[in-house]
N, C-alpha and C. Protein backbone atom coordinates (compact mmCIF):
# COMPACT_ATOMS: atom_id res chain seq x y z
N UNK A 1 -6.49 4.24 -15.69
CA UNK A 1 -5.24 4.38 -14.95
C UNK A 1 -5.41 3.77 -13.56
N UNK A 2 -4.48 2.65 -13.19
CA UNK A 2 -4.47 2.37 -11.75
C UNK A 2 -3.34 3.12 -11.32
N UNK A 3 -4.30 3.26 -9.48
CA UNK A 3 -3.08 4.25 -8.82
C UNK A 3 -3.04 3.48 -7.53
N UNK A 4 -1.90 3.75 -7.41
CA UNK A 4 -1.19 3.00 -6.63
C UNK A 4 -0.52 3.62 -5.61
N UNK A 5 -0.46 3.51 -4.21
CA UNK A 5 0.10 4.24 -2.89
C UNK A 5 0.65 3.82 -1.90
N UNK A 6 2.09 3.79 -1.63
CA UNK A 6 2.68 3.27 -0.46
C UNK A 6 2.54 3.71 0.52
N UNK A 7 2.67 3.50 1.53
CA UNK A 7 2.31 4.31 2.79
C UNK A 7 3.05 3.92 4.38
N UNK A 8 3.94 4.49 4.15
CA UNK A 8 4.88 4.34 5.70
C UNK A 8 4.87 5.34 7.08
N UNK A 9 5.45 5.65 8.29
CA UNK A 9 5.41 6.26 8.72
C UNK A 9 5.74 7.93 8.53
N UNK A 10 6.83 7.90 7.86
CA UNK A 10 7.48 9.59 7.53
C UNK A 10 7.72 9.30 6.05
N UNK A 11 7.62 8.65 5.41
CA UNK A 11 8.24 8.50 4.12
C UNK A 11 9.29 8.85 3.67
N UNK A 12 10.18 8.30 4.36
CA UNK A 12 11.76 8.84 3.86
C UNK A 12 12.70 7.07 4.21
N UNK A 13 12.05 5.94 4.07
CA UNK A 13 12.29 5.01 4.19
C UNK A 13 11.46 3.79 3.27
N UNK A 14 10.81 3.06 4.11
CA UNK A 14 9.69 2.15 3.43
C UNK A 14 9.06 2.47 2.11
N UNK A 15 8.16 3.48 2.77
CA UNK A 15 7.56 3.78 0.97
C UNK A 15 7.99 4.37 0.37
N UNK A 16 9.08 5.40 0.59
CA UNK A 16 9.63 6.34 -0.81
C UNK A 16 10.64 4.75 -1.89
N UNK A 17 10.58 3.65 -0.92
CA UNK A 17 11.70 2.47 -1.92
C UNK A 17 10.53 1.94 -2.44
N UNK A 18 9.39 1.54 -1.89
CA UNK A 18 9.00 0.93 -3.03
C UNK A 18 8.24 1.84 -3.64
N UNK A 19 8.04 2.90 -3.54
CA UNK A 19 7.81 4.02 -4.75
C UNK A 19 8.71 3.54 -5.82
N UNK A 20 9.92 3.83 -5.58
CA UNK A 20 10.46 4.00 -6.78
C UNK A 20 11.17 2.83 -7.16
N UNK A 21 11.07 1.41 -6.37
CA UNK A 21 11.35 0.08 -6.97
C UNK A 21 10.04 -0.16 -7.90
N UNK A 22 8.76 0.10 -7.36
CA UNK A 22 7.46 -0.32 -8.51
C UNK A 22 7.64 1.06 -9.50
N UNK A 23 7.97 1.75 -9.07
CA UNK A 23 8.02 2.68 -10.54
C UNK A 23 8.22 2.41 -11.48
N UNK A 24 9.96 1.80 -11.22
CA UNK A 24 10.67 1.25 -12.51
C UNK A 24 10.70 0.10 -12.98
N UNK A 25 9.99 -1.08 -12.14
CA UNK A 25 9.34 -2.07 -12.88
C UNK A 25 8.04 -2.09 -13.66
N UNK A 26 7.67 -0.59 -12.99
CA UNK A 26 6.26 -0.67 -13.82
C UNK A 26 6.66 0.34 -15.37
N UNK A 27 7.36 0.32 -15.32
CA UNK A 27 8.26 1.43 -16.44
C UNK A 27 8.97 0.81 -17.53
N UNK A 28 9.60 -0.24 -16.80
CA UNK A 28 10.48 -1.55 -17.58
C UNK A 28 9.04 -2.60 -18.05
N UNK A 29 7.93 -2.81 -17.68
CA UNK A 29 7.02 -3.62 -18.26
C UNK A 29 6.52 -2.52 -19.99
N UNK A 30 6.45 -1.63 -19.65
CA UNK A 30 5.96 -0.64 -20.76
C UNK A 30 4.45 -0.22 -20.27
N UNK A 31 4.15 -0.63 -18.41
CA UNK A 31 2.97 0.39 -18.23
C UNK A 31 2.82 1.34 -17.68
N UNK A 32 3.66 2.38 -17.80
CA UNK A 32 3.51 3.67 -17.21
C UNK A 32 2.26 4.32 -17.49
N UNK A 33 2.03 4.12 -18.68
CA UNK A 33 0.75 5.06 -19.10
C UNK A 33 -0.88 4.13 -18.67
N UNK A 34 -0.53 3.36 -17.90
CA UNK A 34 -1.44 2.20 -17.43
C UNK A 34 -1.48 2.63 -15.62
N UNK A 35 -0.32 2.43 -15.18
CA UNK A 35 -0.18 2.22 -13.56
C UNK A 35 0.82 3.94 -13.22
N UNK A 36 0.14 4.62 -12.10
CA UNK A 36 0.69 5.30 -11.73
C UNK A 36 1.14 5.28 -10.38
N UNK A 37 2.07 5.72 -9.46
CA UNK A 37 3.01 5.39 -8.12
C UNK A 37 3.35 6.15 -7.42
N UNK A 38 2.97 6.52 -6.00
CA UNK A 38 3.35 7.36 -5.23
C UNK A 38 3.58 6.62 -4.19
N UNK A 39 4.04 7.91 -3.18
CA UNK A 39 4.47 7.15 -1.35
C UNK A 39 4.17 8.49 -0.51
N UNK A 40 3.85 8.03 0.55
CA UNK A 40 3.32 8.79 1.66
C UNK A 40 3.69 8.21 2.97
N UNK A 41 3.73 9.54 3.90
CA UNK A 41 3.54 9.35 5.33
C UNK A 41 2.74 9.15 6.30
N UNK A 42 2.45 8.45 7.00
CA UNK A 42 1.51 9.04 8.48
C UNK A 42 1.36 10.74 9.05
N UNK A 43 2.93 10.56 9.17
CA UNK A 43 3.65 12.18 9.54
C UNK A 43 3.58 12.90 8.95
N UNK A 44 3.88 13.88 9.25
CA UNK A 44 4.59 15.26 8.36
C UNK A 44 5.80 15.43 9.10
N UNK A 45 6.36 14.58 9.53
CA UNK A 45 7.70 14.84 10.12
C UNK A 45 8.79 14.90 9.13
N UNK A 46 8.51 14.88 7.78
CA UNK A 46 10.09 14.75 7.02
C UNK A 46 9.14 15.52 5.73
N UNK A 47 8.22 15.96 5.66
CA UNK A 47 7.90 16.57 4.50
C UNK A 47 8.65 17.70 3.83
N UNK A 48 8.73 17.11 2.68
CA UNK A 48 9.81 17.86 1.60
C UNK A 48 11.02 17.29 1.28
N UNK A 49 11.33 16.09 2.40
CA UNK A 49 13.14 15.64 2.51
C UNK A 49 12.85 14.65 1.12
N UNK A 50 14.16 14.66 0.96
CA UNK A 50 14.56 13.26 -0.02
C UNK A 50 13.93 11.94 1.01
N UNK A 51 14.08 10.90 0.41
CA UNK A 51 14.60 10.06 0.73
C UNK A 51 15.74 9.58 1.97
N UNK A 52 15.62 8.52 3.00
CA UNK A 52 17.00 8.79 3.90
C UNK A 52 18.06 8.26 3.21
N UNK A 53 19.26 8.94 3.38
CA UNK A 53 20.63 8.68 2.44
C UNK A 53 20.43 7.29 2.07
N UNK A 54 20.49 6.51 3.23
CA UNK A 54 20.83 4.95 3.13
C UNK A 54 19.84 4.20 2.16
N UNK A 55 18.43 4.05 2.18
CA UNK A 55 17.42 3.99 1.39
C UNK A 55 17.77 4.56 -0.12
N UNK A 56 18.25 5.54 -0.24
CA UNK A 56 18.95 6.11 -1.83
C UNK A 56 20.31 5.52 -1.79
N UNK A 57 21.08 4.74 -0.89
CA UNK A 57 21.89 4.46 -1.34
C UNK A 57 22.25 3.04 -1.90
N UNK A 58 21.02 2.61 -1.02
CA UNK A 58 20.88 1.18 -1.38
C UNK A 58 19.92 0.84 -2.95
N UNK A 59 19.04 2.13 -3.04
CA UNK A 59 18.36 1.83 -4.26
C UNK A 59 19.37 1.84 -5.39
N UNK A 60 20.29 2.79 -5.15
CA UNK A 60 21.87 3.13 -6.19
C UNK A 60 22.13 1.96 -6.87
N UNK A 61 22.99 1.17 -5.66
CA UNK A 61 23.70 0.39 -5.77
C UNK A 61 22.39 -1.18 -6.53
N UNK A 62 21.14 -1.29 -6.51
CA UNK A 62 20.17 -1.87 -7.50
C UNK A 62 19.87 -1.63 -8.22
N UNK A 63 20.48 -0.31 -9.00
CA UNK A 63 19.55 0.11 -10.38
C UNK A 63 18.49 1.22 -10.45
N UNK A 64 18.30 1.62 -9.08
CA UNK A 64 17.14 2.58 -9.12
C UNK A 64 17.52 3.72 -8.33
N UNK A 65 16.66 4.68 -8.59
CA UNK A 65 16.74 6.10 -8.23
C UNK A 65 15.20 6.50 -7.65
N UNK A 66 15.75 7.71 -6.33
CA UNK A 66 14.74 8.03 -5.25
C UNK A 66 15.00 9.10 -5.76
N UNK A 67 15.88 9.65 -6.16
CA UNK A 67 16.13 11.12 -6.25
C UNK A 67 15.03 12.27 -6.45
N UNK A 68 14.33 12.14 -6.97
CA UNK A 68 13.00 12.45 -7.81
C UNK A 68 12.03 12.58 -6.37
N UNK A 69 12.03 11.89 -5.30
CA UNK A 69 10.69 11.27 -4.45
C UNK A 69 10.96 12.14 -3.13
N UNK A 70 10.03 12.88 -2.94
CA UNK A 70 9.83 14.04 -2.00
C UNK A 70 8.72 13.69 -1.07
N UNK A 71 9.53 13.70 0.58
CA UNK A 71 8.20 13.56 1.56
C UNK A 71 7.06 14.23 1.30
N UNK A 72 5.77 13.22 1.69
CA UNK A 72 4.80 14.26 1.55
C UNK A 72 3.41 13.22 2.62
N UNK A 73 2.89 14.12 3.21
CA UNK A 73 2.10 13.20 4.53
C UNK A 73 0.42 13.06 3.69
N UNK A 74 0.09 12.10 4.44
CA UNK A 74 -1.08 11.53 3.19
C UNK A 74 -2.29 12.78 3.84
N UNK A 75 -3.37 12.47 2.62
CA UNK A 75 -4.03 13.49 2.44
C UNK A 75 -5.68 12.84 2.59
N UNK A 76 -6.48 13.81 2.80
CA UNK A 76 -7.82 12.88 3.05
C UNK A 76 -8.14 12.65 1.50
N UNK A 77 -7.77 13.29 0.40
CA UNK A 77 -8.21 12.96 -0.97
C UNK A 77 -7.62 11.76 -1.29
N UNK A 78 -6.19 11.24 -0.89
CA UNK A 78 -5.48 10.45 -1.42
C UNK A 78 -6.64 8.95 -1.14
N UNK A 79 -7.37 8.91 0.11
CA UNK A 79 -8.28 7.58 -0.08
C UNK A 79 -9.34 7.88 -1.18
N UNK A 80 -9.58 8.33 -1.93
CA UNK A 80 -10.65 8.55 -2.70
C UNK A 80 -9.54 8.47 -4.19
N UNK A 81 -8.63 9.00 -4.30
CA UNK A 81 -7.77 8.84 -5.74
C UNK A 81 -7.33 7.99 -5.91
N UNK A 82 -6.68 7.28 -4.94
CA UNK A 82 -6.00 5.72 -5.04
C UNK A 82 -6.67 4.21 -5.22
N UNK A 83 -6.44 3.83 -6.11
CA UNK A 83 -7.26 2.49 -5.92
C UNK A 83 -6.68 1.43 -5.28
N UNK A 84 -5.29 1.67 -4.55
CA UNK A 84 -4.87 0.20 -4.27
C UNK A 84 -3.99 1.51 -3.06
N UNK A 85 -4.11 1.45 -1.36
CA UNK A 85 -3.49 1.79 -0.72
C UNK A 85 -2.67 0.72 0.05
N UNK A 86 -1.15 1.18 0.68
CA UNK A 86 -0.67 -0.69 0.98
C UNK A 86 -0.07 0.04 2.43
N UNK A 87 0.01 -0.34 2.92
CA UNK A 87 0.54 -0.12 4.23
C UNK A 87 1.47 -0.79 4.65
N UNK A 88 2.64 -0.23 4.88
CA UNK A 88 4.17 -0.90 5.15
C UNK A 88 3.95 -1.50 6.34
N UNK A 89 3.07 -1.73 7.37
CA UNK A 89 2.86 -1.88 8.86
C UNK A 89 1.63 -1.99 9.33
N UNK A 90 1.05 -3.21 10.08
CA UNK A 90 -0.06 -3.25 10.59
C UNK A 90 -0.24 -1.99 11.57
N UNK A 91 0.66 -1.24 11.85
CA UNK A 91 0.11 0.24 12.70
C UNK A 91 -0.22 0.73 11.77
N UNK A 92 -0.02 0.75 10.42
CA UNK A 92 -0.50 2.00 9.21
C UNK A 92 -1.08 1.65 8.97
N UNK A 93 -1.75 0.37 8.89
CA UNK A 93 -2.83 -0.31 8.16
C UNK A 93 -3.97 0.26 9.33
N UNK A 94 -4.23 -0.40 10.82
CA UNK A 94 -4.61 0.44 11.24
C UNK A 94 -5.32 2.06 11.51
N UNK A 95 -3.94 2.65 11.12
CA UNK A 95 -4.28 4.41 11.34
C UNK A 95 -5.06 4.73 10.27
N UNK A 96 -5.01 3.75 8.89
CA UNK A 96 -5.24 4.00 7.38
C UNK A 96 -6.84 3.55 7.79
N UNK A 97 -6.75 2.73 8.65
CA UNK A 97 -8.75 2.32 8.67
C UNK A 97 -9.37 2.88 9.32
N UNK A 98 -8.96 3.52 10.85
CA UNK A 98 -9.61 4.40 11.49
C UNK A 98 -10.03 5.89 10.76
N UNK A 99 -8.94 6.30 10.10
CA UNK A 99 -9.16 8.01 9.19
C UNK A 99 -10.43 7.73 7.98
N UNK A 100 -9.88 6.82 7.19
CA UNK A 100 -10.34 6.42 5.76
C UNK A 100 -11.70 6.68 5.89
N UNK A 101 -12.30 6.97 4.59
CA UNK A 101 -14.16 7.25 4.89
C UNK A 101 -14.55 5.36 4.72
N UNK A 102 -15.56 5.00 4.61
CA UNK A 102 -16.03 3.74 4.55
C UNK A 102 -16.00 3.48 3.22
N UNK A 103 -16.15 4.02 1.95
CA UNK A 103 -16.17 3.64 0.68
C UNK A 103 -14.70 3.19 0.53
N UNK A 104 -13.68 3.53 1.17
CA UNK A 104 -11.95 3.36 0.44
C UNK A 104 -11.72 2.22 1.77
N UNK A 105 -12.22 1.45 2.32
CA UNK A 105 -11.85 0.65 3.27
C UNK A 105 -11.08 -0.47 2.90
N UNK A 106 -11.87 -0.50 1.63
CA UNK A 106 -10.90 -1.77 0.89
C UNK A 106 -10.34 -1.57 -0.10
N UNK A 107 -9.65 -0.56 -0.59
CA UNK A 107 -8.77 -0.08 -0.89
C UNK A 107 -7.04 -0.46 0.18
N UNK A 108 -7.30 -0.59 1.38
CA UNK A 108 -6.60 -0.41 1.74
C UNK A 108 -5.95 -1.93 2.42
N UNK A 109 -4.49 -2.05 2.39
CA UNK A 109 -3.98 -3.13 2.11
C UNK A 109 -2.88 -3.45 3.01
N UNK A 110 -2.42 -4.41 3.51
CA UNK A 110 -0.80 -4.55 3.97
C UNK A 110 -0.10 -4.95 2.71
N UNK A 111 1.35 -4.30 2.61
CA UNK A 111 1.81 -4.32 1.47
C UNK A 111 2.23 -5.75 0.94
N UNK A 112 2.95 -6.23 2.50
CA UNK A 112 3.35 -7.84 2.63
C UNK A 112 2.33 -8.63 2.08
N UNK A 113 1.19 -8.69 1.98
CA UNK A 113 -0.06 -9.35 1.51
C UNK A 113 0.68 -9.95 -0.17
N UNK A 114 1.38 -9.19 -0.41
CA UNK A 114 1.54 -9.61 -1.97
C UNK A 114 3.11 -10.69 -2.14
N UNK A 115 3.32 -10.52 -0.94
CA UNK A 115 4.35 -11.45 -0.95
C UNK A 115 4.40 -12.61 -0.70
N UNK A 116 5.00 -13.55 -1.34
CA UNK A 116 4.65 -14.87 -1.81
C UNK A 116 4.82 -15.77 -0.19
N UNK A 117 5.25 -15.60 0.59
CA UNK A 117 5.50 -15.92 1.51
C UNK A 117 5.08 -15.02 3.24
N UNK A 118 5.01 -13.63 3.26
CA UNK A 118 5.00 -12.90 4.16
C UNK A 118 3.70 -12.29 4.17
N UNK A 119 2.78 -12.65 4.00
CA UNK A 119 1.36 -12.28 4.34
C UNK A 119 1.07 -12.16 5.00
N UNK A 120 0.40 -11.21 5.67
CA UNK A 120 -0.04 -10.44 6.96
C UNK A 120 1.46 -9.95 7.82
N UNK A 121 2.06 -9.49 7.63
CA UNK A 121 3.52 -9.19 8.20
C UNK A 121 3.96 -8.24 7.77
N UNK A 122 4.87 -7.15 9.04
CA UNK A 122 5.21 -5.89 8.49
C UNK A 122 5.96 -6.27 8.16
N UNK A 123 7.09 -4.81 7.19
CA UNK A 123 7.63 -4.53 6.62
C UNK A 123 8.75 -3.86 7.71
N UNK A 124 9.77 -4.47 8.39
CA UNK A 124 10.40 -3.65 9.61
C UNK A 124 10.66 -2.10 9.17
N UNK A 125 11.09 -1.46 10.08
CA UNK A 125 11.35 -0.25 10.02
C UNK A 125 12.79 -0.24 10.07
N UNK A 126 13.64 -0.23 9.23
CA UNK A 126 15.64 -0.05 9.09
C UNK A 126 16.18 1.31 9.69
N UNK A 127 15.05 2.50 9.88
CA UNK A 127 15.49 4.01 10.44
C UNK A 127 16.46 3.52 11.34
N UNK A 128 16.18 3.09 12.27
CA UNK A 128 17.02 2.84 13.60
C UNK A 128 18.32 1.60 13.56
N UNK A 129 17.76 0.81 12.32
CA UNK A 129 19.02 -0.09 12.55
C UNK A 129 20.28 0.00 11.20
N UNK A 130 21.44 -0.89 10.92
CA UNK A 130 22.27 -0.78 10.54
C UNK A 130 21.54 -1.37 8.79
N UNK A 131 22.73 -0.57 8.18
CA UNK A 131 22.81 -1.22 6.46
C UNK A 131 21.88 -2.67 6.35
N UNK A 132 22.54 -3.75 6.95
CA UNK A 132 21.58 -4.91 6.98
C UNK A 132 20.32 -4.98 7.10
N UNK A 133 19.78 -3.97 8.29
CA UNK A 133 18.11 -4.00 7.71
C UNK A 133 17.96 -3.14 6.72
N UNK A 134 18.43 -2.61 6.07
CA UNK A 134 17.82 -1.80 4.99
C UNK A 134 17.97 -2.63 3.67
N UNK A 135 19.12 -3.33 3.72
CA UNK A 135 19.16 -4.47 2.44
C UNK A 135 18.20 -5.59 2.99
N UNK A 136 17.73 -6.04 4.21
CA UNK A 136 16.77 -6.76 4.61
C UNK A 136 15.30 -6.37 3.84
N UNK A 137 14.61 -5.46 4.06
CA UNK A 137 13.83 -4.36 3.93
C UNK A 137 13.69 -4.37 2.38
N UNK A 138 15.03 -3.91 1.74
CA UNK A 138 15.15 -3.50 0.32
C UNK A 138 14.66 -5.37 -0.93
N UNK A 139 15.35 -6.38 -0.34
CA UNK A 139 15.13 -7.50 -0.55
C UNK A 139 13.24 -8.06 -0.64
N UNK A 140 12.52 -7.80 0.61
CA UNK A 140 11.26 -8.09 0.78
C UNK A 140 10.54 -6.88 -0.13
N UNK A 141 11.03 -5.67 -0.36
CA UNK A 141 9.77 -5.31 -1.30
C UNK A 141 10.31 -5.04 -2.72
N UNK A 142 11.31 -5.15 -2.82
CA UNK A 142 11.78 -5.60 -4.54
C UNK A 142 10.92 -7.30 -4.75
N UNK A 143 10.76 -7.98 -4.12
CA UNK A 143 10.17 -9.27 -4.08
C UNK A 143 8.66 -9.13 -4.32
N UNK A 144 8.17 -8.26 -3.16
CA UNK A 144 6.68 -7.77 -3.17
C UNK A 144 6.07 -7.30 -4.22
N UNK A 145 7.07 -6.54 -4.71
CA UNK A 145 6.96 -5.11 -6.01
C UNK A 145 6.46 -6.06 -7.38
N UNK A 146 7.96 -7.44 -7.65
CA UNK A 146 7.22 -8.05 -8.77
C UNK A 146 5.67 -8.79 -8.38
N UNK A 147 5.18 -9.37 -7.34
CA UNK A 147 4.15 -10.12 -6.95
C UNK A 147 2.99 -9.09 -7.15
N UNK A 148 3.02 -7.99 -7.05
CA UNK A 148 2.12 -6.86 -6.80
C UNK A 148 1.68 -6.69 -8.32
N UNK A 149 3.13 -6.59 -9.23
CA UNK A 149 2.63 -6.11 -10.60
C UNK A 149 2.05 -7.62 -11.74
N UNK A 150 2.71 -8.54 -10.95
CA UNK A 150 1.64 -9.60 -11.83
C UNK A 150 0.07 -9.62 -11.26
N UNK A 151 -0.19 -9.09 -10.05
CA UNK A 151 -1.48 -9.22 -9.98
C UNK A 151 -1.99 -7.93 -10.26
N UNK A 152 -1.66 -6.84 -10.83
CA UNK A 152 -2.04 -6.02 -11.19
C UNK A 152 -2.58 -6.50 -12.85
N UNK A 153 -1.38 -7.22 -13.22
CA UNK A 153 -1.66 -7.36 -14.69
C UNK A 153 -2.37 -8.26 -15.26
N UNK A 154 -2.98 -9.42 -13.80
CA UNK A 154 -3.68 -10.86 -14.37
C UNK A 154 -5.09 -9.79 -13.24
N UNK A 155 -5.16 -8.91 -12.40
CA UNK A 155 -6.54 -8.12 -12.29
C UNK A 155 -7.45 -7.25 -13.58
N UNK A 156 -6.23 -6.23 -14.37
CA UNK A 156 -6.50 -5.40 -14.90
C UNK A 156 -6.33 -5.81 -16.11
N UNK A 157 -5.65 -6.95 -16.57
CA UNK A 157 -6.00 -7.86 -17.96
C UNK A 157 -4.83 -6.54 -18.47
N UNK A 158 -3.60 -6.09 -17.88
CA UNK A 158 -2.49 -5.58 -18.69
C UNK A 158 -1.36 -6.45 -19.46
C-alpha cells in the first residue's frame, strides 16, 4: 500500500482538495486497494471542520466531494506512515523538515514538484482571496493530481 499525504496550513483549503481530487482519480484508475490519501494541517486551528465552503463548492461543481474530509493537524507518526509527504508551500515544506526525524526527510516533497510545468512553486493560498483563486488553485492541483498518479504508477509498476 502507498500512502500518500497532503499537507497545508489548517487543512480546510489546499490539502483537504487534493485529498479528495487524488482520491477519486485514484478510485477511477481501480487503485484504491493499492494507493491510500489523506490531508493535514500545520495547525490545529480548524480541526474537526469540513472543508472551507468554497473549496467544497468548487470541488461540487468538478465532480468531486470533500464532504467526507475532516480537519486534522499532522502528527509525529504521520512521517513514519506516509511514504510520499507533499507540501502545498515552501513554508510547509520547511516546517515539514525542521520537525520530521531524519529517516522521513525524503519522504517529504513540494506538491508542485509533480507538475509539469510549476516545479519548485507554491500552491497559493485562496483563504483570503476571491472564487478566482480557488478555481486558480483548484486548476493547478487537479493538473498535479494526474502527474502525481502516473508517477506513482510508472514508480510502483501499478
Amino acid at each position: 500500500m502507498i500512502k500518500v499525504l497532503f499537507v497545508c496550513t489548517g487543512n480546510i483549503c489546499r490539502s483537504p482538495t487534493a485529498d479528495g481530487v487524488f482520491a477519486d482519480k485514484v478510485s477511477k484508475a481501480g487503485l484504491s486497494d493499492e494507493i491510500t490519501v489523506d490531508s493535514c494541517g500545520l495547525s490545529a486551528y480548524h480541526v474537526g471542520e469540513l472543508p472551507d465552503p468554497r473549496s467544497r463548492e468548487m470541488a461540487q461543481s468538478r465532480g468531486y466531494d470533500l464532504s467526507q474530509i475532516r480537519s486534522r493537524k499532522i502528527k509525529p507518526a504521520d512521517y513514519a506512515q506516509f511514504d510520499y509527504i507533499l507540501a502545498m508551500d515552501d513554508g510547509h515544506l520547511r516546517d515539514m523538515r525542521r520537525q520530521a526525524p531524519a529517516e522521513s526527510q525524503q519522504k517529504i516533497e513540494l506538491f508542485l514538484d509533480y507538475h509539469p510545468k510549476l516545479s519548485g512553486q507554491s500552491v497559493p493560498d485562496p483563504y483570503y482571496g476571491g472564487a478566482n483563486g480557488f478555481t486558480h488553485v483548484f486548476d493547478m492541483i487537479e493538473e498535479t493530481c494526474d502527474r502525481l498518479l502516473t508517477h506513482l504508477r510508472d514508480q510502483h509498476g501499478l
